[in-house]
Protein backbone atom coordinates (compact mmCIF):
# COMPACT_ATOMS: atom_id res chain seq x y z
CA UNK A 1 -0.64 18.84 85.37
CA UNK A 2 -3.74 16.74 83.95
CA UNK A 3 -2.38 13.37 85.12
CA UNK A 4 -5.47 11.27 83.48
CA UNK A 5 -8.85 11.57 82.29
CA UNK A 6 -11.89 8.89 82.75
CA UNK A 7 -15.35 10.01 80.67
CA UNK A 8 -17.29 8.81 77.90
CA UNK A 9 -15.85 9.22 74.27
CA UNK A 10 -18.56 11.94 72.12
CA UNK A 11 -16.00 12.55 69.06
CA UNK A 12 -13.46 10.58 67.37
CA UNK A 13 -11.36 12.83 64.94
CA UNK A 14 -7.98 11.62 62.74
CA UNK A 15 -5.60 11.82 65.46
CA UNK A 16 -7.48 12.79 68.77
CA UNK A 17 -10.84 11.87 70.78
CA UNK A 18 -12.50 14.14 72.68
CA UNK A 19 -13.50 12.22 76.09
CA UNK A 20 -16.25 13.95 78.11
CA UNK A 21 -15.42 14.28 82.10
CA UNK A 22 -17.96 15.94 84.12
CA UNK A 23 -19.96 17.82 81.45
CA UNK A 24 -16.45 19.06 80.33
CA UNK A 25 -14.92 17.98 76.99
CA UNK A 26 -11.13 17.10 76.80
CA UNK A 27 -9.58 16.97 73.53
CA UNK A 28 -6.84 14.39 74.00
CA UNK A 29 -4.13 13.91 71.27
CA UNK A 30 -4.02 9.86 71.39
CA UNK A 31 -1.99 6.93 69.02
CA UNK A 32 -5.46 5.67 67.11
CA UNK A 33 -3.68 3.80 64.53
CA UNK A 34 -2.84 1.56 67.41
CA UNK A 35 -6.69 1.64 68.88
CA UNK A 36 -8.01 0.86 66.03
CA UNK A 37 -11.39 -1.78 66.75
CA UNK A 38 -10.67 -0.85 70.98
CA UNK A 39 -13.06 1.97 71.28
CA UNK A 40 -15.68 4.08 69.80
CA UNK A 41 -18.22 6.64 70.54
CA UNK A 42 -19.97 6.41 73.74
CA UNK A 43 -17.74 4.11 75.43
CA UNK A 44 -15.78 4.98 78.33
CA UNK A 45 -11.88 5.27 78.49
CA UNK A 46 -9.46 5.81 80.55
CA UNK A 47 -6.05 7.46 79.85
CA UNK A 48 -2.86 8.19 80.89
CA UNK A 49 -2.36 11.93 79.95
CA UNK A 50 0.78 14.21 79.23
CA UNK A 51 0.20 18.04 78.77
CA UNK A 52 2.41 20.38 76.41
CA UNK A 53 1.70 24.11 77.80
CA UNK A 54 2.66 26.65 74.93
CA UNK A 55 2.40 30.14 74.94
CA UNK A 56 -0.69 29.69 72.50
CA UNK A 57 -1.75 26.79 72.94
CA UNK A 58 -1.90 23.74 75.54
CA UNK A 59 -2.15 19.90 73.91
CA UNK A 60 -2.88 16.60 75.89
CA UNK A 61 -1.77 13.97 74.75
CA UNK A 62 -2.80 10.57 76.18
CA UNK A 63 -1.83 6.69 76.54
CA UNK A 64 -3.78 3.42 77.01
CA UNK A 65 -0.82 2.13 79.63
CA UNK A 66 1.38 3.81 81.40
CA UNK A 67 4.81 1.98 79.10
CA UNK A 68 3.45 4.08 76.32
CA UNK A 69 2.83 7.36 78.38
CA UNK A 70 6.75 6.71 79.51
CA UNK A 71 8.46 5.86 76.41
CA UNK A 72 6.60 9.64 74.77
CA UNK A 73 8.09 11.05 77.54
CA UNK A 74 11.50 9.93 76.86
CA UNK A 75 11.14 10.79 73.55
CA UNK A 76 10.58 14.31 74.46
CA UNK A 77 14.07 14.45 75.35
CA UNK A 78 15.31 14.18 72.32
CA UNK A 79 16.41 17.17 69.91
CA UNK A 80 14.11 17.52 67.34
CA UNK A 81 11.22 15.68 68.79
CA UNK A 82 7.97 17.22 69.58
CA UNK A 83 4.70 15.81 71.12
CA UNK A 84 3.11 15.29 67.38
CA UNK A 85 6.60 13.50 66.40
CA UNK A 86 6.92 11.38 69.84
CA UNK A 87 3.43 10.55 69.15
CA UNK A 88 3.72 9.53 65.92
CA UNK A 89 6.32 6.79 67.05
CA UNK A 90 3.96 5.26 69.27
CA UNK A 91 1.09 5.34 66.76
CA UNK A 92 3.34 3.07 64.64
CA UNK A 93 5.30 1.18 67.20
CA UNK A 94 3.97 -0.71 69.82
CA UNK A 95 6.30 -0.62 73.62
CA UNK A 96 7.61 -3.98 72.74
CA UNK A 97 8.88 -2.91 69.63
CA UNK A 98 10.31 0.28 70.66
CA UNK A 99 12.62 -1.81 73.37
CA UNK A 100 13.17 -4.12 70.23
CA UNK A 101 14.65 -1.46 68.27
CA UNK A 102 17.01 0.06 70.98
CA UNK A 103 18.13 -3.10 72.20
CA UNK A 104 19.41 -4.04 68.47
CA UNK A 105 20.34 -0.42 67.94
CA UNK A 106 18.03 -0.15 64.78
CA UNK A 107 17.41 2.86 63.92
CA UNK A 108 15.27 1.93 60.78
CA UNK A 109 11.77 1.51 62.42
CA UNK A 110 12.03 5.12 63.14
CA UNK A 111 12.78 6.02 60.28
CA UNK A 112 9.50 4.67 58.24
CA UNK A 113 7.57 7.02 60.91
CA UNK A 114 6.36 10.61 59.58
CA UNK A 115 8.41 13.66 60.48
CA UNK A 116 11.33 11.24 61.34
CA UNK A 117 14.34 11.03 59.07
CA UNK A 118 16.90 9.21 59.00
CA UNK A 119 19.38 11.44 61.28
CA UNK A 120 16.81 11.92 64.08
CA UNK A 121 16.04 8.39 64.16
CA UNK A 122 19.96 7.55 64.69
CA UNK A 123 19.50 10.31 67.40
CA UNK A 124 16.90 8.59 69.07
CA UNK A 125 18.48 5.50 69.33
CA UNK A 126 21.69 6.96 70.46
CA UNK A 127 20.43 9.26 73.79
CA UNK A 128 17.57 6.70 74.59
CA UNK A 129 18.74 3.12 74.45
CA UNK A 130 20.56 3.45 77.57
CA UNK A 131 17.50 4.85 79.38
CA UNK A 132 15.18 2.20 78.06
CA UNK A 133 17.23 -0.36 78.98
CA UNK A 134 16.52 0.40 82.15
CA UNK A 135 12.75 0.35 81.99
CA UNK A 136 10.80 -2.46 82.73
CA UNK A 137 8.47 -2.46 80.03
CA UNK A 138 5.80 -4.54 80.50
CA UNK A 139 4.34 -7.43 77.81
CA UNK A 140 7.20 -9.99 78.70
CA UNK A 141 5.11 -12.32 76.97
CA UNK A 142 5.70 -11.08 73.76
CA UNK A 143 8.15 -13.34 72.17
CA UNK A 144 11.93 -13.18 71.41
CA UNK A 145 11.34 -12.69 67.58
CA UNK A 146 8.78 -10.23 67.94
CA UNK A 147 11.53 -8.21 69.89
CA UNK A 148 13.72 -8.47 67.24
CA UNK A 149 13.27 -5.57 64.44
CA UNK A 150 13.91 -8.14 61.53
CA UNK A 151 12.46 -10.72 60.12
CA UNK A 152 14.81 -13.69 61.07
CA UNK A 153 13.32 -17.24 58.86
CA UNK A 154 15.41 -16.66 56.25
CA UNK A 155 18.73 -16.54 58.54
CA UNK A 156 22.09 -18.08 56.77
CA UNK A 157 22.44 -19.36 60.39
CA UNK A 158 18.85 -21.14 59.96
CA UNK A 159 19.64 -22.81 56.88
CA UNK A 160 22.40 -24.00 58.00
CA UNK A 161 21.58 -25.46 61.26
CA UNK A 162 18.88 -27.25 59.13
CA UNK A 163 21.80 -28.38 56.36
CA UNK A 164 22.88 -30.13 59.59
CA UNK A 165 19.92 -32.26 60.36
CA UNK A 166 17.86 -29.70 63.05
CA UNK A 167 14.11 -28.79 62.17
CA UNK A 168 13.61 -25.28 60.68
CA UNK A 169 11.88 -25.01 64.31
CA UNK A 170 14.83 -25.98 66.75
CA UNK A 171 16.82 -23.91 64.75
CA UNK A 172 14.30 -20.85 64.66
CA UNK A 173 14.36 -20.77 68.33
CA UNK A 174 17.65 -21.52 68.89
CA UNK A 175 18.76 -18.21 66.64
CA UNK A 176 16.16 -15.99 68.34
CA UNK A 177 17.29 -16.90 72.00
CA UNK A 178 21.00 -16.02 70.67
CA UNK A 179 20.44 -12.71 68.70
CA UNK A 180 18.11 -11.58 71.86
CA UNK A 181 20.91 -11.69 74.02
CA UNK A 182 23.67 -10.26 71.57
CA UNK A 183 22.19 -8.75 68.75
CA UNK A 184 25.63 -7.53 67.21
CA UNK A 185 26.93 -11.26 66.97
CA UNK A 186 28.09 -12.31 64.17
CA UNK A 187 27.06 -15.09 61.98
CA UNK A 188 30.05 -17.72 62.54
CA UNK A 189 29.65 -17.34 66.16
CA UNK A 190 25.99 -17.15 65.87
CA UNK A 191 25.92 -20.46 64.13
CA UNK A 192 29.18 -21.87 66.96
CA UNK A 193 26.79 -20.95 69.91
CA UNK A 194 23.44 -22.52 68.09
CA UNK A 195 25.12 -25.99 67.79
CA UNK A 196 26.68 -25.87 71.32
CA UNK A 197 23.09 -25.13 72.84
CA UNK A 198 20.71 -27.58 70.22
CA UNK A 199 23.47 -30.02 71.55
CA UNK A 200 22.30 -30.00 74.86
CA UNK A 201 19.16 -31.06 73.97
């Protein structure tokens, strides 16, 4: 198993780099969309690395932090997914988001990915949010609405905690702490559980 490679970048194709260690050249299989601006050619990287052995062929595949190189792996798991569909995911999907999404039990994010329709994104969801609950997924500072697969500003909830004399900002927050803890909630004890903790304030 190739665990990880350090060298110098010398090509830079659509959805690999070849990274030069020891006068050998690795073609690693990498999410660019999400590297975009990080690297280019000569600089050195390092990467976490994940190899696919196939009777004809053998494909690394490689991740800027070790979150990323987990979540492809659990991704593996599931029917249907390869290494150029798990990869795919994290070229459109940051960690965060990907903890977002199982946590709410969206499937939708995966399904705007390539390859991914709608049934294999339910599938996803359904044999991995149990698993990556259990991760500790780096980027805690990322912050309770980013987690959150939806945009949340236009929230009845919102409006109406503002209809009630709270600033479109008290109220934000106060919605995004809530629906972080229990996304399923819904919206008349959303709005019961907003007032009781704005009132504490």
């Amino acid at each position: 198993m190739i665990a990880s490679v350090r060298g110098e970048i010398i090509l830079i194709e659509e959805d690999s780099l070849v990274v030069e260690v020891n006068h050998l050249g690795y073609q690693v299989y990498a999410p660019l969309q999400r590297m975009v601006g990080q690297y280019q050619l000569n600089d050195e990287i390092f990467l976490y690395t994940h190899l696919i052995v196939r009777e004809d062929q053998w494909t690394l595949f490689g991740f800027l932090t070790s979150d990323e190189l987990t979540l492809f792996r659990l991704l593996l798991t599931v029917s249907g997914i390869g290494g150029k569909g798990a990869l795919g995911v994290l070229n459109q999907m940051s960690p965060q988001q990907i903890v977002g999404a199982m946590a709410t039990e969206d499937s939708r994010p995966f399904e705007k990915v390539t390859g991914i329709g709608k049934k294999t994104a339910q599938r996803i969801v359904l044999e991995l949010k149990d698993k990556v609950a259990k991760l500790s997924i780096s980027g805690t500072e990322v912050s309770g609405e980013e987690m959150l697969t939806e945009p949340i500003s236009d929230h009845d909830a919102i409006e109406a905690l503002c209809q009630l004399g709270y600033t479109k900002g008290e109220a934000k927050k106060a919605v995004v702490k809530i629906l972080c803890d229990d996304p399923a909630i819904d919206n008349d004890n959303l709005l019961r559980k907003a007032l009781t903790m704005l009132s504490k304030f």
